[in-house]
C-alpha atoms as a PDB file:
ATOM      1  CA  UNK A   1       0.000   0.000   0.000  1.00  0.00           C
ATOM      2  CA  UNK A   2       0.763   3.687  -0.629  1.00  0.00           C
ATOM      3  CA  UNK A   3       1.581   5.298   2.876  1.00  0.00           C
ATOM      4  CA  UNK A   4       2.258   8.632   1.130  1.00  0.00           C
ATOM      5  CA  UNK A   5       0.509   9.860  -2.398  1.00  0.00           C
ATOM      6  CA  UNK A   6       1.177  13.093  -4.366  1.00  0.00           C
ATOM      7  CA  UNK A   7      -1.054  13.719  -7.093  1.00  0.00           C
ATOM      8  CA  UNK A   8      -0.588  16.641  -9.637  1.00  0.00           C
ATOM      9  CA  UNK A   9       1.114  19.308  -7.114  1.00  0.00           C
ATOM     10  CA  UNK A  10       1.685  22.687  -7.829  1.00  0.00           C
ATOM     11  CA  UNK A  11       2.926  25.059  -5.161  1.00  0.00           C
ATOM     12  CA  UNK A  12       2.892  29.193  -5.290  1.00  0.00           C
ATOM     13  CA  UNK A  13       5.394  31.106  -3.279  1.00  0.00           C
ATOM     14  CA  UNK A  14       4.556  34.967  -2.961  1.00  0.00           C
ATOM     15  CA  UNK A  15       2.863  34.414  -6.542  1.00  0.00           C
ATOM     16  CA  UNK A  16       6.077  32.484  -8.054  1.00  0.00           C
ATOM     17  CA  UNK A  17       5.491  29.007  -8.741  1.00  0.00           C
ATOM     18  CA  UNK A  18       8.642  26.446  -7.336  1.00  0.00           C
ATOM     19  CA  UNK A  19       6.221  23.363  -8.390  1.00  0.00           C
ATOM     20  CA  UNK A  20       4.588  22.438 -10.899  1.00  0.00           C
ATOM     21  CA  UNK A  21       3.056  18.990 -11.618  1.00  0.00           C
ATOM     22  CA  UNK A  22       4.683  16.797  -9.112  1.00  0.00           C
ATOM     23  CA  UNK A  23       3.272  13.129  -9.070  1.00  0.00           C
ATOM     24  CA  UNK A  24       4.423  10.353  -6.650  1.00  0.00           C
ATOM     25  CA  UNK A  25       3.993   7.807  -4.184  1.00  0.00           C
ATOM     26  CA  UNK A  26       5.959   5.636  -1.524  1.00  0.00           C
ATOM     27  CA  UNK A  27       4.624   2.529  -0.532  1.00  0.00           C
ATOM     28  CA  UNK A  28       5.491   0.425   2.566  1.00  0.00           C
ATOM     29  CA  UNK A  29       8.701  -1.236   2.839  1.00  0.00           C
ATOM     30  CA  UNK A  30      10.264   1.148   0.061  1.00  0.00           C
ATOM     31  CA  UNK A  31      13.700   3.823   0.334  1.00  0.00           C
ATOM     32  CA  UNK A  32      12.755   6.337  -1.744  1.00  0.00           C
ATOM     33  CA  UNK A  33      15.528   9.342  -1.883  1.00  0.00           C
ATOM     34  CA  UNK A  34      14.371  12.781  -2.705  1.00  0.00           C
ATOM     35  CA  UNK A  35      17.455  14.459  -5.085  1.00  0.00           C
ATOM     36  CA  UNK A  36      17.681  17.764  -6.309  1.00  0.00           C
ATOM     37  CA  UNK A  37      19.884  20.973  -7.043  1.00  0.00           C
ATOM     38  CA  UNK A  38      19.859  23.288  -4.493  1.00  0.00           C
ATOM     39  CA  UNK A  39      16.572  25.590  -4.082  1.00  0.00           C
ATOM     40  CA  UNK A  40      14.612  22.616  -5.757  1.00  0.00           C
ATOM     41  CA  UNK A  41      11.666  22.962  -3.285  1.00  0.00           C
ATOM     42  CA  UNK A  42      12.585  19.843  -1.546  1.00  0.00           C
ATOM     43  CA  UNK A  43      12.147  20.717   1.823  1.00  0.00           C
ATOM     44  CA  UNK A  44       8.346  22.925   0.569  1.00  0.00           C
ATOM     45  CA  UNK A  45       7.362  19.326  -1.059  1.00  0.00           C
ATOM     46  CA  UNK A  46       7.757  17.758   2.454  1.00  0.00           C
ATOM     47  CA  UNK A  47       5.957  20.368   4.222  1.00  0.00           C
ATOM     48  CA  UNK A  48       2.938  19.727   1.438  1.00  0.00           C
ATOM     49  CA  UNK A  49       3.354  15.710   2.254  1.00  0.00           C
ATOM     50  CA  UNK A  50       3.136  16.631   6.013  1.00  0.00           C
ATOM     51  CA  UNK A  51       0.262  18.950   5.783  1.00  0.00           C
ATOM     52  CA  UNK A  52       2.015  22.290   7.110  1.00  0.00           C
ATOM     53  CA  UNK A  53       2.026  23.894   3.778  1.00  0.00           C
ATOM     54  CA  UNK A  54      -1.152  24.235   1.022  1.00  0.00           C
ATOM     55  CA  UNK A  55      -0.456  23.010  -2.536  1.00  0.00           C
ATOM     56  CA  UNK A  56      -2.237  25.424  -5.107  1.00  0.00           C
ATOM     57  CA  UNK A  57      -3.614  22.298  -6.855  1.00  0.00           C
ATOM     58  CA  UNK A  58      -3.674  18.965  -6.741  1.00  0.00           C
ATOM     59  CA  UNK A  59      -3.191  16.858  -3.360  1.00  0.00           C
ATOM     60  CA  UNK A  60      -0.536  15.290  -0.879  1.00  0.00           C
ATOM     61  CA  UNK A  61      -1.740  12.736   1.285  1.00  0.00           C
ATOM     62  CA  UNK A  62      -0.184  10.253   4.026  1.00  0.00           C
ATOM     63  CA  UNK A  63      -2.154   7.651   4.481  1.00  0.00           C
ATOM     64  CA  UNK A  64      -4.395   7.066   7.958  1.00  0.00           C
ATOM     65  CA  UNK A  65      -3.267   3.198   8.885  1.00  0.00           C
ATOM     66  CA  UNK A  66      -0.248   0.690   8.015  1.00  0.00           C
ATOM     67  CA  UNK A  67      -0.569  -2.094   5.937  1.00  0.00           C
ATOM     68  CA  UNK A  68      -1.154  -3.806   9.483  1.00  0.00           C
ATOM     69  CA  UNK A  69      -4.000  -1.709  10.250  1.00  0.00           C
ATOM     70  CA  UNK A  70      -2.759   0.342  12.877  1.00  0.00           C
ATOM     71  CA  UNK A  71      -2.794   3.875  13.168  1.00  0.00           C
ATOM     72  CA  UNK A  72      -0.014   5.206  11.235  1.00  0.00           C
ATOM     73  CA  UNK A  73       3.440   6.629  13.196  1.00  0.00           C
ATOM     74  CA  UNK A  74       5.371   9.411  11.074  1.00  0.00           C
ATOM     75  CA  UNK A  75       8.874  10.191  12.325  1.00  0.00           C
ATOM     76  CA  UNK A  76       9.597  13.858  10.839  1.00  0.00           C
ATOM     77  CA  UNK A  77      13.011  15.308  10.926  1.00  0.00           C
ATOM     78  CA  UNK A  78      13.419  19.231   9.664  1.00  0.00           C
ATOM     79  CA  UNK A  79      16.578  20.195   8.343  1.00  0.00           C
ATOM     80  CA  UNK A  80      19.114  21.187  10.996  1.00  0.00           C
ATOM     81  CA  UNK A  81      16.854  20.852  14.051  1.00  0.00           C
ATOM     82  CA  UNK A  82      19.247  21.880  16.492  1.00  0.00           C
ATOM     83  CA  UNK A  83      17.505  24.881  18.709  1.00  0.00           C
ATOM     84  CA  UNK A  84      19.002  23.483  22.317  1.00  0.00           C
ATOM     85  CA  UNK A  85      20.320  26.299  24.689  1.00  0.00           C
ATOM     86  CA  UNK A  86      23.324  25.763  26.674  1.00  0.00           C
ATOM     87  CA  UNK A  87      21.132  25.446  29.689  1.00  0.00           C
ATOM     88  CA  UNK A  88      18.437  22.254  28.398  1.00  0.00           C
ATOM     89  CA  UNK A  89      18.046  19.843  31.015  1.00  0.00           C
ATOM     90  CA  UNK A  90      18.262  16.573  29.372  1.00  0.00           C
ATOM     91  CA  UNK A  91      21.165  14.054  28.662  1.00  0.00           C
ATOM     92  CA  UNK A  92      21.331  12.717  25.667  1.00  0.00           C
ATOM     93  CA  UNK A  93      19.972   9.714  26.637  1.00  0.00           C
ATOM     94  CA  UNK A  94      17.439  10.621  28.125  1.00  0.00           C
ATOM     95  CA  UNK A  95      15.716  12.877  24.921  1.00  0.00           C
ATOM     96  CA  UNK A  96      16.115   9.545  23.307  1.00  0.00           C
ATOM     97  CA  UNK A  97      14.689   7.138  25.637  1.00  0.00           C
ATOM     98  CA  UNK A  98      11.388  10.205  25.232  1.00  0.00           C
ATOM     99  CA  UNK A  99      11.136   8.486  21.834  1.00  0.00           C
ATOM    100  CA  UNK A 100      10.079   5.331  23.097  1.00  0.00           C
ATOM    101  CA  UNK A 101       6.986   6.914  25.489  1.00  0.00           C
ATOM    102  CA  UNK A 102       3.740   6.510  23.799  1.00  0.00           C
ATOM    103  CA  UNK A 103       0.881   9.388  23.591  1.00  0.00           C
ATOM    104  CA  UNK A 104      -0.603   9.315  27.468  1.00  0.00           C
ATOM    105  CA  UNK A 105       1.730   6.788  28.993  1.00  0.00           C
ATOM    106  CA  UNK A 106       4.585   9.353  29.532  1.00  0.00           C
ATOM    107  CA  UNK A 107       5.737   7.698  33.313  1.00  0.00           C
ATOM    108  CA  UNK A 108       5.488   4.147  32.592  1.00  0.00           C
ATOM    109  CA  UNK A 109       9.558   2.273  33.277  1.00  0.00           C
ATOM    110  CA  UNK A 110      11.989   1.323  30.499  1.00  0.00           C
ATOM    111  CA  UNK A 111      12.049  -1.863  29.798  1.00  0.00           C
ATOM    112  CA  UNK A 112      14.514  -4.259  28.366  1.00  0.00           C
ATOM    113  CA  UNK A 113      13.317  -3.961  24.537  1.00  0.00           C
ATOM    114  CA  UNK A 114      13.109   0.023  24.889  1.00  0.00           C
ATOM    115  CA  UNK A 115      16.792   0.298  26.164  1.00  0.00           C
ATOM    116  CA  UNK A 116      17.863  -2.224  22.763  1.00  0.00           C
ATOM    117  CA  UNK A 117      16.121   0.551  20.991  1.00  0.00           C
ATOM    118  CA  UNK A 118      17.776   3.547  22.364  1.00  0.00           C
ATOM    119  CA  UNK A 119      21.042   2.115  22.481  1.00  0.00           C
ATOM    120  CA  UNK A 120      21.089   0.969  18.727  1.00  0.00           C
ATOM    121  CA  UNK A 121      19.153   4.331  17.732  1.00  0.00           C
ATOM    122  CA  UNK A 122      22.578   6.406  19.562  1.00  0.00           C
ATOM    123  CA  UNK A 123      24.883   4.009  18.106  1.00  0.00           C
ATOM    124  CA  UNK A 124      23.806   4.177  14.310  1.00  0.00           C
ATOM    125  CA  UNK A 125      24.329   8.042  14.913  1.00  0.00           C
ATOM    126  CA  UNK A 126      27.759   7.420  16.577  1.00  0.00           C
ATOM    127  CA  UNK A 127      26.224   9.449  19.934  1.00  0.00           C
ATOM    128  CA  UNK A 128      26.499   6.375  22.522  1.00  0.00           C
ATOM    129  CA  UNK A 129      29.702   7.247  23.624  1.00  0.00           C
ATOM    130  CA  UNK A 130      27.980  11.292  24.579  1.00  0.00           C
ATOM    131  CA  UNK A 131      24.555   9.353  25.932  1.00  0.00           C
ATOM    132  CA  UNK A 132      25.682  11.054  29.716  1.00  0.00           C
ATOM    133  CA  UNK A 133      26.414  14.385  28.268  1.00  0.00           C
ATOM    134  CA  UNK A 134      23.516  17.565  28.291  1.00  0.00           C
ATOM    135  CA  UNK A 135      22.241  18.502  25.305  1.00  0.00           C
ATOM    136  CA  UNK A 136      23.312  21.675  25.208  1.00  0.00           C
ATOM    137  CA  UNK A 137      26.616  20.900  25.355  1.00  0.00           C
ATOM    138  CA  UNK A 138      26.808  19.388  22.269  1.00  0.00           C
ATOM    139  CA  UNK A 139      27.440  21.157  18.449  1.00  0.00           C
ATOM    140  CA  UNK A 140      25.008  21.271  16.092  1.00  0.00           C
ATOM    141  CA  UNK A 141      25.738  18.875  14.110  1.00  0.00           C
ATOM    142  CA  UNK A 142      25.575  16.594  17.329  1.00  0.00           C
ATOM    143  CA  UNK A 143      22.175  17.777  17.979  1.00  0.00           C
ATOM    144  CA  UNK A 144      21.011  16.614  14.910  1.00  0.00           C
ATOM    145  CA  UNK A 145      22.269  13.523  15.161  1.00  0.00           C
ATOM    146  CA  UNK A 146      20.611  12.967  18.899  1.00  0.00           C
ATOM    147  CA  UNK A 147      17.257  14.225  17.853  1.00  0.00           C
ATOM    148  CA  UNK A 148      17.584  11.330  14.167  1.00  0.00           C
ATOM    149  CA  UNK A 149      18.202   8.718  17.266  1.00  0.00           C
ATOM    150  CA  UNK A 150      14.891  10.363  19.020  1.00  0.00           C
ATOM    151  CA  UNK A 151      12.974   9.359  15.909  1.00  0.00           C
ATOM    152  CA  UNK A 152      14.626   5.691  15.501  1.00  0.00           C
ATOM    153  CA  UNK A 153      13.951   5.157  18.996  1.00  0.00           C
ATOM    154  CA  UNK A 154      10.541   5.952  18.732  1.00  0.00           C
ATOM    155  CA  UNK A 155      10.047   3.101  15.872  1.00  0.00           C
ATOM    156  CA  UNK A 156       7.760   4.796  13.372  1.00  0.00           C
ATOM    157  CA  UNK A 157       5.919   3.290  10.206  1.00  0.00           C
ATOM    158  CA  UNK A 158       6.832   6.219   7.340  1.00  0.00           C
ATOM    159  CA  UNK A 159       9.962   7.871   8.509  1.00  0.00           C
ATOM    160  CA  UNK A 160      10.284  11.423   6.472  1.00  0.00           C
ATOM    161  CA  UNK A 161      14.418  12.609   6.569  1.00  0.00           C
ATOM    162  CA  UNK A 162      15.625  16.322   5.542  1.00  0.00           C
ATOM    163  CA  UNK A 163      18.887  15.880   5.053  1.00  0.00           C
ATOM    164  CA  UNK A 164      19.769  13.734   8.515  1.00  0.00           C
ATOM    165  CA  UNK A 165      23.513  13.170   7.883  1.00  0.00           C
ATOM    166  CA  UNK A 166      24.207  16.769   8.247  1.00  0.00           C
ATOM    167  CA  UNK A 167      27.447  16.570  10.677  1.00  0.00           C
ATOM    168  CA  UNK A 168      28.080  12.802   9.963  1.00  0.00           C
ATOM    169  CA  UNK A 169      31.518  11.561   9.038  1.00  0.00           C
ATOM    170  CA  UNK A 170      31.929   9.872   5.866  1.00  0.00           C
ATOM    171  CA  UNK A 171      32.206   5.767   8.311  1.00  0.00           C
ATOM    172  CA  UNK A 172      29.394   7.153  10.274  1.00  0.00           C
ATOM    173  CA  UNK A 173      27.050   8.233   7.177  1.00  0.00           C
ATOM    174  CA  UNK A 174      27.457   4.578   5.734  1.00  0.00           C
ATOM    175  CA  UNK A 175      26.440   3.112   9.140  1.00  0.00           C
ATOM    176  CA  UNK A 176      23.540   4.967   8.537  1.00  0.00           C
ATOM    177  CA  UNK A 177      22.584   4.053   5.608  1.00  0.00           C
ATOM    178  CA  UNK A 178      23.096   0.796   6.415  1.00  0.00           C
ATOM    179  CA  UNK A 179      20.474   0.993   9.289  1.00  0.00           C
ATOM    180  CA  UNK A 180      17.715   2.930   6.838  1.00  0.00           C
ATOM    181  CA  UNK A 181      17.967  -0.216   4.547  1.00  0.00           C
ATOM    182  CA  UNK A 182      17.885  -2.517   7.227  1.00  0.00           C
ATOM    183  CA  UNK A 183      14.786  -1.236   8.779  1.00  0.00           C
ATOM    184  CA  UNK A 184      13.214  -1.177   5.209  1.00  0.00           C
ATOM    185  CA  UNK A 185      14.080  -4.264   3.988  1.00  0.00           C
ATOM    186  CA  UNK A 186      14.136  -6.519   7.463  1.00  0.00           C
ATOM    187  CA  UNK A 187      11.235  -4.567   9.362  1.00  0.00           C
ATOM    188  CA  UNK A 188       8.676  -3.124   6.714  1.00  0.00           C
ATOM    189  CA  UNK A 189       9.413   0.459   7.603  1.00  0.00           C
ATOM    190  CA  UNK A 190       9.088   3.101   4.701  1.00  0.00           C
ATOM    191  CA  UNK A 191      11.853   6.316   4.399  1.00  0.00           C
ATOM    192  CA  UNK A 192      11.368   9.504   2.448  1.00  0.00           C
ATOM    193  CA  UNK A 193      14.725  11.211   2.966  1.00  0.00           C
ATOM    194  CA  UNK A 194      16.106  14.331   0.999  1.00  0.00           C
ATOM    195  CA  UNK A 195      19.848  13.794   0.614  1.00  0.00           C
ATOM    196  CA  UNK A 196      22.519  15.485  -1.771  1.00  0.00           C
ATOM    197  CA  UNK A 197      24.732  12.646  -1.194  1.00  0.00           C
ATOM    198  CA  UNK A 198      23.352  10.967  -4.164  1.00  0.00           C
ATOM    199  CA  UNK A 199      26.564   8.467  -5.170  1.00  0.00           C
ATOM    200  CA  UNK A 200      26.618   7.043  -1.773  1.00  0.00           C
ATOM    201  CA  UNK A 201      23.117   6.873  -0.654  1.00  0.00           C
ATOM    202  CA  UNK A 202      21.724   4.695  -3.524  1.00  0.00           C
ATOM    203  CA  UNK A 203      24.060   1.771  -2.806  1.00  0.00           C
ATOM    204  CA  UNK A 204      21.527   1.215  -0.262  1.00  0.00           C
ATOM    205  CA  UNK A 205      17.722   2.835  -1.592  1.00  0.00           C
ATOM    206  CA  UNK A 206      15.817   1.419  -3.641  1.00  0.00           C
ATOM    207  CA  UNK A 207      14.692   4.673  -5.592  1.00  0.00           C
ATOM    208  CA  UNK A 208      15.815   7.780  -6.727  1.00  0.00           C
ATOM    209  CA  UNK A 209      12.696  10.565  -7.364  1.00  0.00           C
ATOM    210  CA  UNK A 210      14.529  13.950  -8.539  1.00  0.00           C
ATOM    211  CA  UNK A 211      13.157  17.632  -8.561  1.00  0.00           C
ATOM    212  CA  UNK A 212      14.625  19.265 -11.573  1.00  0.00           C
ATOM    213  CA  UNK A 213      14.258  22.388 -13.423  1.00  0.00           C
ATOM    214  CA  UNK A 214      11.526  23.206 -16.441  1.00  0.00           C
ATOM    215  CA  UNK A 215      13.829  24.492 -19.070  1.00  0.00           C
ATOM    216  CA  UNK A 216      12.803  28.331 -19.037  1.00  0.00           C
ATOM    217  CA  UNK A 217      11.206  28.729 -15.995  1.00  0.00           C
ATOM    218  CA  UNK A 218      11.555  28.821 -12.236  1.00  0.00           C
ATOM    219  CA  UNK A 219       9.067  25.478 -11.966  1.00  0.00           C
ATOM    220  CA  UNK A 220      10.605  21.901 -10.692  1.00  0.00           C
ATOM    221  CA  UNK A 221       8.823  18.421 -11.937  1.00  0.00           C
ATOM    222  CA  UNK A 222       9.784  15.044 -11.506  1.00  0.00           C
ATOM    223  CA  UNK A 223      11.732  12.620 -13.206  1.00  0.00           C
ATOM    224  CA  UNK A 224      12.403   8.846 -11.468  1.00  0.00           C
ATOM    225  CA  UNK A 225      15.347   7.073 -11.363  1.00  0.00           C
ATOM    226  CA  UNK A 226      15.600   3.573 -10.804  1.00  0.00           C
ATOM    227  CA  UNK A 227      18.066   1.767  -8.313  1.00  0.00           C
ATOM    228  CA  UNK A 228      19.767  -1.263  -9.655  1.00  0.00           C
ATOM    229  CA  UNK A 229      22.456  -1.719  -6.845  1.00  0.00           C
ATOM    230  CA  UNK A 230      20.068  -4.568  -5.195  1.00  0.00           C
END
């Protein structure tokens, strides 16, 4: 099934259109990578998927259930999320172990299975050697990296990636990668991610969809690209 569906999507910025006719869909247990030249509406295509921006026409829809029935779980990440003052309370671990409380049952104890989680969520990041340190003592591009782990840990159905290997070394960005197709391929999860490392990533996706430029105008379409590394 089709946990996210873009039909015919055109979206108007201060009257200047940056998309024009944008068609696609990810189903479940699919790596789709969203490519593009820079100011290729990538990140204004998410926000359409996610429902925080309008489309001027057509529609972009995530579906209600997974293909188990259940209510659907999104994990979103922005590009470069990293707003955590010097003074925010938490250790690293314990913003990630967050990730693993449910809606309503905020106080219940960690148990075995949600410490597994965490601890391979920080470690496919290469933050479980920092797990004792406070946020906001950490760079940026650490930040970004512990709140990626918040949204592993939290095990959702349709994950939806801006960029997330933004401060990752070149070992570390592989690792990840590596995870992504594992939880794809062995655990039926679905990924959207945005990514400019193109070469590297599709070793492990299983689709390319690319934003480029109408010839003559300031519009973006689509054009698909097929993996054939598996």
């Amino acid at each position: 099934m089709n946990y996210i569906e873009v039909h015919d999507l055109s979206f108007i910025y201060e009257e200047h259109p940056v998309l024009q006719h944008v068609s696609m869909a990810v189903q479940d247990g699919e790596f789709v990578v969203l490519a593009g030249e820079n100011g290729a509406a990538k990140s204004t295509l998410l926000r359409t998927i996610l429902g925080e921006a309008k489309p001027a026409h057509g529609t972009a829809r995530m579906a209600v259930r997974n293909c188990h029935g259940h209510p659907l779980k999104v994990g979103y990440l922005p590009q470069q999320i990293a707003a955590f003052n010097a003074g925010f309370p938490s250790t690293v671990y314990e913003l990630v172990a967050s990730g693993r409380f449910q809606r309503g049952r905020w106080f219940r104890p960690l148990r075995e299975h949600d410490r597994q989680h965490i601890q391979k969520a920080l470690t496919a990041v290469g933050m479980w050697e920092w797990r004792k340190h406070r946020i906001g003592e950490l760079s940026g591009g650490q930040k970004q990296r512990v709140c990626l782990a918040r949204i592993f840990a939290a095990d959702p159905d349709l994950f939806i990636l801006d960029e997330p290997t933004t401060g990752m070394d070149i070992e570390t960005r592989a690792q990840f990668y590596q995870l992504l197709r594992h939880e794809v391929h062995a655990h039926g999860k679905s990924i959207l991610m945005v990514s400019h490392d193109n070469d590297n990533v599709m070793d492990f996706a299983d689709r390319q969809v690319r934003l480029v430029r109408m010839e003559g105008t300031q519009w973006r379409c689509f054009s698909m690209a097929s993996c054939n590394a598996h």
